[in-house]
C-alpha atoms as a PDB file:
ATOM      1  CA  UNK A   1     114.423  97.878  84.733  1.00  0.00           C
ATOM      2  CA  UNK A   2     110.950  96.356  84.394  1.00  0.00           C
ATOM      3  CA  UNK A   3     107.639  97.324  86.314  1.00  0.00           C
ATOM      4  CA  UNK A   4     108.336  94.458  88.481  1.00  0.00           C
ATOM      5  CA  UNK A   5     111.414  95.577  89.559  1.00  0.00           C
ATOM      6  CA  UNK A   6     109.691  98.219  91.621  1.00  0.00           C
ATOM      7  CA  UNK A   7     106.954  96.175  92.204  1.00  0.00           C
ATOM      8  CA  UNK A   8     105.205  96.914  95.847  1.00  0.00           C
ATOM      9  CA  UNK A   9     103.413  93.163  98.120  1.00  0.00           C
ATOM     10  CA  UNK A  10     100.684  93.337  99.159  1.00  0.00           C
ATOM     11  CA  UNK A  11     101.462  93.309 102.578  1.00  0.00           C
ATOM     12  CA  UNK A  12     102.764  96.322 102.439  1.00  0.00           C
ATOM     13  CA  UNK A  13      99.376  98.158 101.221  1.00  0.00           C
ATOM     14  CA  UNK A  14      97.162  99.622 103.690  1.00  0.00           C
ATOM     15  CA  UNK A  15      94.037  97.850 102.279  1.00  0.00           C
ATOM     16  CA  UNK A  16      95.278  94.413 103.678  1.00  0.00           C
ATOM     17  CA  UNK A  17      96.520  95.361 106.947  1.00  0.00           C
ATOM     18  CA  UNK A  18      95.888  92.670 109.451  1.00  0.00           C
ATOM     19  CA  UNK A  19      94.977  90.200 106.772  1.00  0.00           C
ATOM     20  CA  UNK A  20      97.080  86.867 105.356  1.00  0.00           C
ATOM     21  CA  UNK A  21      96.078  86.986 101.576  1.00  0.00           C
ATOM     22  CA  UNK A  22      98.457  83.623 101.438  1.00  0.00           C
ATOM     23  CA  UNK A  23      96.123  81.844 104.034  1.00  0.00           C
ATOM     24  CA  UNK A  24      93.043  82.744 101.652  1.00  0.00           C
ATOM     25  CA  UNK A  25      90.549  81.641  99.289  1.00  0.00           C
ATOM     26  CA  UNK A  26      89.465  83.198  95.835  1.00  0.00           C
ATOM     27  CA  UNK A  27      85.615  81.504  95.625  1.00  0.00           C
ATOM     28  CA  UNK A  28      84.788  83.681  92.303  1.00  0.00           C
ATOM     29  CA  UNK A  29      85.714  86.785  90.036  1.00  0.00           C
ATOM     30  CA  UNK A  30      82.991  89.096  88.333  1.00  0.00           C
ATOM     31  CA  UNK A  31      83.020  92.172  86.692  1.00  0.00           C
ATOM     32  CA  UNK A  32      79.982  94.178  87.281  1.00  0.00           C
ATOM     33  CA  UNK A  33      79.854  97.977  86.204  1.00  0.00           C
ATOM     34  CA  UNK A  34      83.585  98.404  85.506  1.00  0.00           C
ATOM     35  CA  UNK A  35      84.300  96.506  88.777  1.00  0.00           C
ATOM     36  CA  UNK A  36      86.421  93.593  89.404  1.00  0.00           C
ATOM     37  CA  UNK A  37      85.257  92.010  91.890  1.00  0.00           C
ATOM     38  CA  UNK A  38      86.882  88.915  93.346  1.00  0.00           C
ATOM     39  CA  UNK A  39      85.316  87.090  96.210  1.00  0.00           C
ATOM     40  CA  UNK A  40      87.075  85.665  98.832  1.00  0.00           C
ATOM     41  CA  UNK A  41      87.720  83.191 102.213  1.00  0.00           C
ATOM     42  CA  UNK A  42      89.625  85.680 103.995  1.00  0.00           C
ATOM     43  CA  UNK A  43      92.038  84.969 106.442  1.00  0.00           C
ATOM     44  CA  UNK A  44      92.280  87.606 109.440  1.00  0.00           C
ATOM     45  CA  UNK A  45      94.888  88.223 112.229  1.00  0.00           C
ATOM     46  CA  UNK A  46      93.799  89.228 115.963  1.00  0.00           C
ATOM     47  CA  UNK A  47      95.058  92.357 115.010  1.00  0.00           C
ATOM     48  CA  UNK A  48      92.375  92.975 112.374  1.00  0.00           C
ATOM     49  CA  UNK A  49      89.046  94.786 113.385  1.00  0.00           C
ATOM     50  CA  UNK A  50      87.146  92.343 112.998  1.00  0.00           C
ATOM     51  CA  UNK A  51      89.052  89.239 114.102  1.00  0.00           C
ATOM     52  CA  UNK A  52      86.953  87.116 115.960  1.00  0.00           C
ATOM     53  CA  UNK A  53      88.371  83.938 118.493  1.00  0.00           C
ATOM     54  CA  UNK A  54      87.801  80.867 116.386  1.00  0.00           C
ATOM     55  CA  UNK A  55      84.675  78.549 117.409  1.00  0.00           C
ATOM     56  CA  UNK A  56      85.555  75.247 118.940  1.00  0.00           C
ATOM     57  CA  UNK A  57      85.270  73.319 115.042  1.00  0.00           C
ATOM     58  CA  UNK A  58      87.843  76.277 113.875  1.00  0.00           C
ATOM     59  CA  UNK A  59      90.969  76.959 114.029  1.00  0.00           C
ATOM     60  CA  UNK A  60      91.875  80.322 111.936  1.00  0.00           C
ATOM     61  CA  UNK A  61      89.511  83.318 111.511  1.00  0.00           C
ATOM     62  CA  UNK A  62      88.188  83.313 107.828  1.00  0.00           C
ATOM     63  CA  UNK A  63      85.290  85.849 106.752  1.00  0.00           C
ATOM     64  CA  UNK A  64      83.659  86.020 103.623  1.00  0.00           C
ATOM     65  CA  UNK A  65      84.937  89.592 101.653  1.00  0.00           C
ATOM     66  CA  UNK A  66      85.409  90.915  98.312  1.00  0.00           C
ATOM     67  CA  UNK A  67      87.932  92.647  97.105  1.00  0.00           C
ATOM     68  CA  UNK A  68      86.978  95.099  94.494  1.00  0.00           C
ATOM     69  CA  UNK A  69      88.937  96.753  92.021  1.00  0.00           C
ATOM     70  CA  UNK A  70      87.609  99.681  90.334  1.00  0.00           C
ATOM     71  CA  UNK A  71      87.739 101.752  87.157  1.00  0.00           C
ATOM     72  CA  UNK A  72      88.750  98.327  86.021  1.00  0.00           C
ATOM     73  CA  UNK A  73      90.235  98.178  82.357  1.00  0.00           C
ATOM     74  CA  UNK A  74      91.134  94.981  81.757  1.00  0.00           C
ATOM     75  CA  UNK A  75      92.592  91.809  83.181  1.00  0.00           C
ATOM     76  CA  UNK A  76      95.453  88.943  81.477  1.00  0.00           C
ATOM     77  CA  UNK A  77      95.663  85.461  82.609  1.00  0.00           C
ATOM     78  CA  UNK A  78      97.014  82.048  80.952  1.00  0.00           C
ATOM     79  CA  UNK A  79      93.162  81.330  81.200  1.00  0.00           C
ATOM     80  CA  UNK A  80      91.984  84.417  79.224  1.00  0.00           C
ATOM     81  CA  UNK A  81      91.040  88.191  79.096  1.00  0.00           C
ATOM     82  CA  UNK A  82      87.764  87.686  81.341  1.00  0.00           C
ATOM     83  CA  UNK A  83      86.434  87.046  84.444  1.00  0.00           C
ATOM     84  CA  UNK A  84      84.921  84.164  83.449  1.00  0.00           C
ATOM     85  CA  UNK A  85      87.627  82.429  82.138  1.00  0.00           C
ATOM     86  CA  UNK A  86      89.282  82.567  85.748  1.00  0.00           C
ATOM     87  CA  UNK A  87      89.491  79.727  87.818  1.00  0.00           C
ATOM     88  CA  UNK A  88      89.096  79.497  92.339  1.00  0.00           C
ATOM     89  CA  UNK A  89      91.942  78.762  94.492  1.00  0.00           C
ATOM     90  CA  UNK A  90      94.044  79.370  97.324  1.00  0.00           C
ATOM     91  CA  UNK A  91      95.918  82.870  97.200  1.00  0.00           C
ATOM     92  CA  UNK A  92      99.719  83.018  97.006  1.00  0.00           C
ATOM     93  CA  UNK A  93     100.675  86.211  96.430  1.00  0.00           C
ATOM     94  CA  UNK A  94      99.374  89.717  94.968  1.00  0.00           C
ATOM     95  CA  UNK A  95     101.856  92.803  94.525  1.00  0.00           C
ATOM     96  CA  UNK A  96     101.550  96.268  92.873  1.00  0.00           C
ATOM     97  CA  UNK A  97     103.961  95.954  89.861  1.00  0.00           C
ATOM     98  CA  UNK A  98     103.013 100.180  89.130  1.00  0.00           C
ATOM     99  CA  UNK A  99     100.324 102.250  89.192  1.00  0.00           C
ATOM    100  CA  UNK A 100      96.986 100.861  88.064  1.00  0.00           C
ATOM    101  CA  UNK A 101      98.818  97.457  87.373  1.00  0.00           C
ATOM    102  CA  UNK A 102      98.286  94.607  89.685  1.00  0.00           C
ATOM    103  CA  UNK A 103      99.700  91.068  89.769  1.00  0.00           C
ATOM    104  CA  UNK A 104      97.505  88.273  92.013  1.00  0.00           C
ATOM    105  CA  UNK A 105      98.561  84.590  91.854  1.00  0.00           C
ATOM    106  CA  UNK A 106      97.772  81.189  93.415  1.00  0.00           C
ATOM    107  CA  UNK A 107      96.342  78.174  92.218  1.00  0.00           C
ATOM    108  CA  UNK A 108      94.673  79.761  89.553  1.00  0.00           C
ATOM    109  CA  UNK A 109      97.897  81.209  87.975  1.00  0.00           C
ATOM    110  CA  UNK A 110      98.504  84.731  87.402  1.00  0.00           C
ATOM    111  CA  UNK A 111      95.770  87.062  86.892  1.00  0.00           C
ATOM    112  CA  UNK A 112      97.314  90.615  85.260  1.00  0.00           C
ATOM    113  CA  UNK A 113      94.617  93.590  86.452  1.00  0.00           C
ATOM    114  CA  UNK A 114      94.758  96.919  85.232  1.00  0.00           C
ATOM    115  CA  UNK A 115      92.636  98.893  87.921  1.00  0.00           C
ATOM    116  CA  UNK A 116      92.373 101.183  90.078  1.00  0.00           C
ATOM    117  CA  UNK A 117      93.497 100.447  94.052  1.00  0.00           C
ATOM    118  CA  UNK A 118      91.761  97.462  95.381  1.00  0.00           C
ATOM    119  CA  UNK A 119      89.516  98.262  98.329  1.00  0.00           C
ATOM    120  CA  UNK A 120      88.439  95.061 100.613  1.00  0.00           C
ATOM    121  CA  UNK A 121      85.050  95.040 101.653  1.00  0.00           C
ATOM    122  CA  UNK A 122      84.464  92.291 104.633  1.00  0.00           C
ATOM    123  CA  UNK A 123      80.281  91.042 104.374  1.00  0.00           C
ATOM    124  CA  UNK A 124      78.613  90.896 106.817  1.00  0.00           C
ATOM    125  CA  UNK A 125      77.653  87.630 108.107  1.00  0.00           C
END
């Protein structure tokens, strides 16, 4: 049985409660200070916090965020071993495959992150 077998979505971690991580954006990675930090278009439900009614141009709430991984170690992609190398896109999936192992894909491929718990940080706009 692999890692993956046991592997845990990401809608079923606390951090991205009320969120639809398929429905967003990755706009840039950096690693700053053993961060990994990946910034992103993110899509809110109205059951999130901070859901807001869409404006009249709208028709989904998106807020700018980041989510941050910490005591980062080291991250594996089909594009390279840095953050640099990674390329923006929409968000189809992310999953826990064990602990300190993460798996996030979309149209950017699949980014391997070894890392702490990711914690999403909304900015403020």
């Amino acid at each position: 049985m692999t890692s993956a077998d046991h592997a845990t979505d990401w809608r079923e971690l606390r951090e991205f409660a009320a969120v639809d991580l398929m429905k967003s954006f990755v706009l840039g990675w950096e690693v700053e200070a053993g961060i990994l930090m990946i910034d992103v278009d993110l899509y809110l439900t109205p059951d999130h916090a901070f859901y807001e009614e869409p404006r009249p141009a709208e028709k989904v709430c998106i807020r700018p965020a980041t989510i941050e991984f910490r005591l980062f170690r080291g991250l594996d992609s089909e594009r390279g071993t840095s953050a640099q190398d990674l390329a923006t896109g929409a968000i189809s999936g992310m999953r826990r495959l064990a602990d300190g192992r993460y798996e996030i894909s979309g149209d950017f491929g699949v980014v391997l992150i070894d890392a702490e718990r990711p914690i999403m940080k909304l900015k403020v706009l």
